[in-house]
C-alpha atoms as a PDB file:
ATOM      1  CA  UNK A   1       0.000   0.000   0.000  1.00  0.00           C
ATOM      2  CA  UNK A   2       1.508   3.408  -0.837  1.00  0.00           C
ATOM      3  CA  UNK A   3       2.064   6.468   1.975  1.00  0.00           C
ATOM      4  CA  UNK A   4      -0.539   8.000   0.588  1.00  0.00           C
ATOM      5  CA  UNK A   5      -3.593   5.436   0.775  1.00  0.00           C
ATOM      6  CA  UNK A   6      -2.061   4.167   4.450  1.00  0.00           C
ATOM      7  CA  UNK A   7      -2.128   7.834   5.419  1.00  0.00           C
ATOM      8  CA  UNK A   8      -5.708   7.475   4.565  1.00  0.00           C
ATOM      9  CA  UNK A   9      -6.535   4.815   6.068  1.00  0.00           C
ATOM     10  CA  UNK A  10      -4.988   5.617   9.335  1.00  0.00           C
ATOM     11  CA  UNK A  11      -6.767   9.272   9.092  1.00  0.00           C
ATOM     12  CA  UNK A  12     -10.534   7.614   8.665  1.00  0.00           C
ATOM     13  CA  UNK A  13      -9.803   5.021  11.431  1.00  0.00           C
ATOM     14  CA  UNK A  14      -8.587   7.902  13.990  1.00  0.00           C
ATOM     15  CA  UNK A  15     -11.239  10.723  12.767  1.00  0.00           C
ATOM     16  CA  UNK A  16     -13.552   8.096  13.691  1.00  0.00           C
ATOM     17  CA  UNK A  17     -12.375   7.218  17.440  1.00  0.00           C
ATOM     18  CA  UNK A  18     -11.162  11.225  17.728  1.00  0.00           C
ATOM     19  CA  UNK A  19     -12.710  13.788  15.232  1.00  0.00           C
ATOM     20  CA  UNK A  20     -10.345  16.107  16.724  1.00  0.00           C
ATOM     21  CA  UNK A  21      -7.221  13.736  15.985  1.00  0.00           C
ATOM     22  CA  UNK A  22      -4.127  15.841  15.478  1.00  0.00           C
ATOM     23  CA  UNK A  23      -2.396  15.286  11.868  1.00  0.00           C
ATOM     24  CA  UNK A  24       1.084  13.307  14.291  1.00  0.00           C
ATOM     25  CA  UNK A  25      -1.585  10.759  15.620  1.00  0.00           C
ATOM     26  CA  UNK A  26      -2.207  10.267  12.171  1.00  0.00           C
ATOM     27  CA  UNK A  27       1.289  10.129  11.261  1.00  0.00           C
ATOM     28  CA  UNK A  28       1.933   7.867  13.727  1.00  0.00           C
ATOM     29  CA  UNK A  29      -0.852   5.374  12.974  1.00  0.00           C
ATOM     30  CA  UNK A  30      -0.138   5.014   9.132  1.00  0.00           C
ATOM     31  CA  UNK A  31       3.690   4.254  10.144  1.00  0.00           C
ATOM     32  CA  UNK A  32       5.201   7.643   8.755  1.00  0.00           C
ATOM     33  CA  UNK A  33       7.046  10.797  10.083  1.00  0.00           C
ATOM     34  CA  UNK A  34       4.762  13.961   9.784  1.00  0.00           C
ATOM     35  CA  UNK A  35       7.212  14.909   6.718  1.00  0.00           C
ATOM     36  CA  UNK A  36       5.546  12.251   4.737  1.00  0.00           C
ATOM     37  CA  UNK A  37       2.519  12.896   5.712  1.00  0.00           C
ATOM     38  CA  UNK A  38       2.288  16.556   4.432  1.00  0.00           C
ATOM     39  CA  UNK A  39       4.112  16.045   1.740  1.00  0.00           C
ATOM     40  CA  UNK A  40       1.234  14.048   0.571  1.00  0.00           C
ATOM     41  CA  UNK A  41      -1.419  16.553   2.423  1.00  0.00           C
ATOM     42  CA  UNK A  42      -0.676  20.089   3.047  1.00  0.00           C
ATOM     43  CA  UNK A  43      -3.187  21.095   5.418  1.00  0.00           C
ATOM     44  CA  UNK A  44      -5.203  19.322   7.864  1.00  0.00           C
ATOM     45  CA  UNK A  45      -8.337  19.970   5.849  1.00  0.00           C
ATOM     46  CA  UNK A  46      -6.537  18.728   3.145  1.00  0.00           C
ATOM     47  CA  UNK A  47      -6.702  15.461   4.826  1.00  0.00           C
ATOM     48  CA  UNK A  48      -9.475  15.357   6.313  1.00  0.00           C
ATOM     49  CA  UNK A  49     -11.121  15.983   3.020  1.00  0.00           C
ATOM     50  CA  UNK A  50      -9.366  12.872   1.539  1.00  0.00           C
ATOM     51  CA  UNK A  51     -10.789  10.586   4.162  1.00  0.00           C
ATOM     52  CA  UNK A  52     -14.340  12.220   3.896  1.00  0.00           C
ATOM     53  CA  UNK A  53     -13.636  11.438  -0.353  1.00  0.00           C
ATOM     54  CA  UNK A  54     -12.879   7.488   0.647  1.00  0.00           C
ATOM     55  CA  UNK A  55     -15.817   7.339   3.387  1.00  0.00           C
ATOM     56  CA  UNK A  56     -18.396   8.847   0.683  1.00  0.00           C
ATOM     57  CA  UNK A  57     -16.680   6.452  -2.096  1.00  0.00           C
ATOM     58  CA  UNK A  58     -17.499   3.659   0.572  1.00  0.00           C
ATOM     59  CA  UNK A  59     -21.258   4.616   0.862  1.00  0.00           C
ATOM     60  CA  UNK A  60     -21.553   4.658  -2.192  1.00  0.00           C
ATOM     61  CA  UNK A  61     -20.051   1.260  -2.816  1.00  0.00           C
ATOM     62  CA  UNK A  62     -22.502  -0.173  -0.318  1.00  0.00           C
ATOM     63  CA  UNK A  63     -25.699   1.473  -1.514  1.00  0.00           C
ATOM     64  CA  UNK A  64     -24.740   0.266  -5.333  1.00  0.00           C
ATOM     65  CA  UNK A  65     -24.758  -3.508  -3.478  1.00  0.00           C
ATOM     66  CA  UNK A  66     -28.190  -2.445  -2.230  1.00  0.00           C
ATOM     67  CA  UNK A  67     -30.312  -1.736  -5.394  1.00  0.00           C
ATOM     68  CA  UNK A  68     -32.429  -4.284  -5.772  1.00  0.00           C
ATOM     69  CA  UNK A  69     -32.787  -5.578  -2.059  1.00  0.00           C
ATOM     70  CA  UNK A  70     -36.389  -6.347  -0.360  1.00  0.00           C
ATOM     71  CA  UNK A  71     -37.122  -4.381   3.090  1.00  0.00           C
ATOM     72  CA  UNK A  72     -35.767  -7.721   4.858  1.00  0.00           C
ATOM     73  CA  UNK A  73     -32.414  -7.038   3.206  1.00  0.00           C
ATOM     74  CA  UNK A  74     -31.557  -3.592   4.461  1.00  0.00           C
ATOM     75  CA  UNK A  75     -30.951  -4.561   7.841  1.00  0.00           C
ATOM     76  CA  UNK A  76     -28.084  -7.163   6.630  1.00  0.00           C
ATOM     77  CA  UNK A  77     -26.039  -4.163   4.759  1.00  0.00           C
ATOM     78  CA  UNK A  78     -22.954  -3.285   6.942  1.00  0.00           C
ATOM     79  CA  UNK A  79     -22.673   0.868   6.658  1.00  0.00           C
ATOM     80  CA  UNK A  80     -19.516   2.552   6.658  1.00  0.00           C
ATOM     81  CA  UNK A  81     -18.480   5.022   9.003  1.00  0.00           C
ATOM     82  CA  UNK A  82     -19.263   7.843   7.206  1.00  0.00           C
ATOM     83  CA  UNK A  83     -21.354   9.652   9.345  1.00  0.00           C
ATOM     84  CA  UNK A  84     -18.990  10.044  12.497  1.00  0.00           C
ATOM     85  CA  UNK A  85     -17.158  12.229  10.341  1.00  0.00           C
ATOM     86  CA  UNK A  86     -20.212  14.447   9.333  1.00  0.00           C
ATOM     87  CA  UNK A  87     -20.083  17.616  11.891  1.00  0.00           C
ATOM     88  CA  UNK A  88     -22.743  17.214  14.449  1.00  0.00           C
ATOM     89  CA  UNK A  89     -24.042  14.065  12.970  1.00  0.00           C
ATOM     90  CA  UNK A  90     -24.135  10.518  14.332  1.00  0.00           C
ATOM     91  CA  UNK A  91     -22.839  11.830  18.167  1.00  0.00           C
ATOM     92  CA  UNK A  92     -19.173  10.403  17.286  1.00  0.00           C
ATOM     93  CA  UNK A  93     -20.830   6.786  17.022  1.00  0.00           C
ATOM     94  CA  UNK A  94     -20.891   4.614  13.658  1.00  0.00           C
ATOM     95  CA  UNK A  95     -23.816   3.748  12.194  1.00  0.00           C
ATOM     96  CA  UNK A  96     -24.597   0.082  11.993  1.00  0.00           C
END
């Protein structure tokens, strides 16, 4: 996996435990110095843009494997955790 996606990665997964995750936690959890890391993503926002770009992507992923399901069948579709990183949306919890 490049920097890049692992940066990523490690941003959604921390965003969703801490919204207010500071970009060296980040760092730290995708396995690169801070250097790296905004190298790849100037700003915080920057970032936190990116991993609002792969949550959405991820929604959307799931709801294409939805068309077509019964009422019975919604229930069994695992959601991503898109909405903890809405502002003032979902309380900080994911959405199952």
């Amino acid at each position: 996996m490049r920097n890049a996606e692992r940066i990523v990665e490690a941003a959604v997964l921390q965003l969703r435990q801490r919204p207010d995750a500071t970009m060296t936690s980040i760092a730290r959890a995708a396995g690169v110095g801070r250097v790296t890391l905004y190298g790849h993503f100037a700003s915080r926002r920057d970032l936190v843009d990116a991993a609002i770009v792969r949550e959405l992507a991820d929604a959307q992923h799931a709801l294409d494997e939805m068309i077509g399901f019964d009422d019975a069948e919604w229930g069994q579709v695992p959601w991503c955790g898109v909405i903890p990183l809405l502002p003032g949306v979902g309380g900080g919890q994911a959405v199952r």
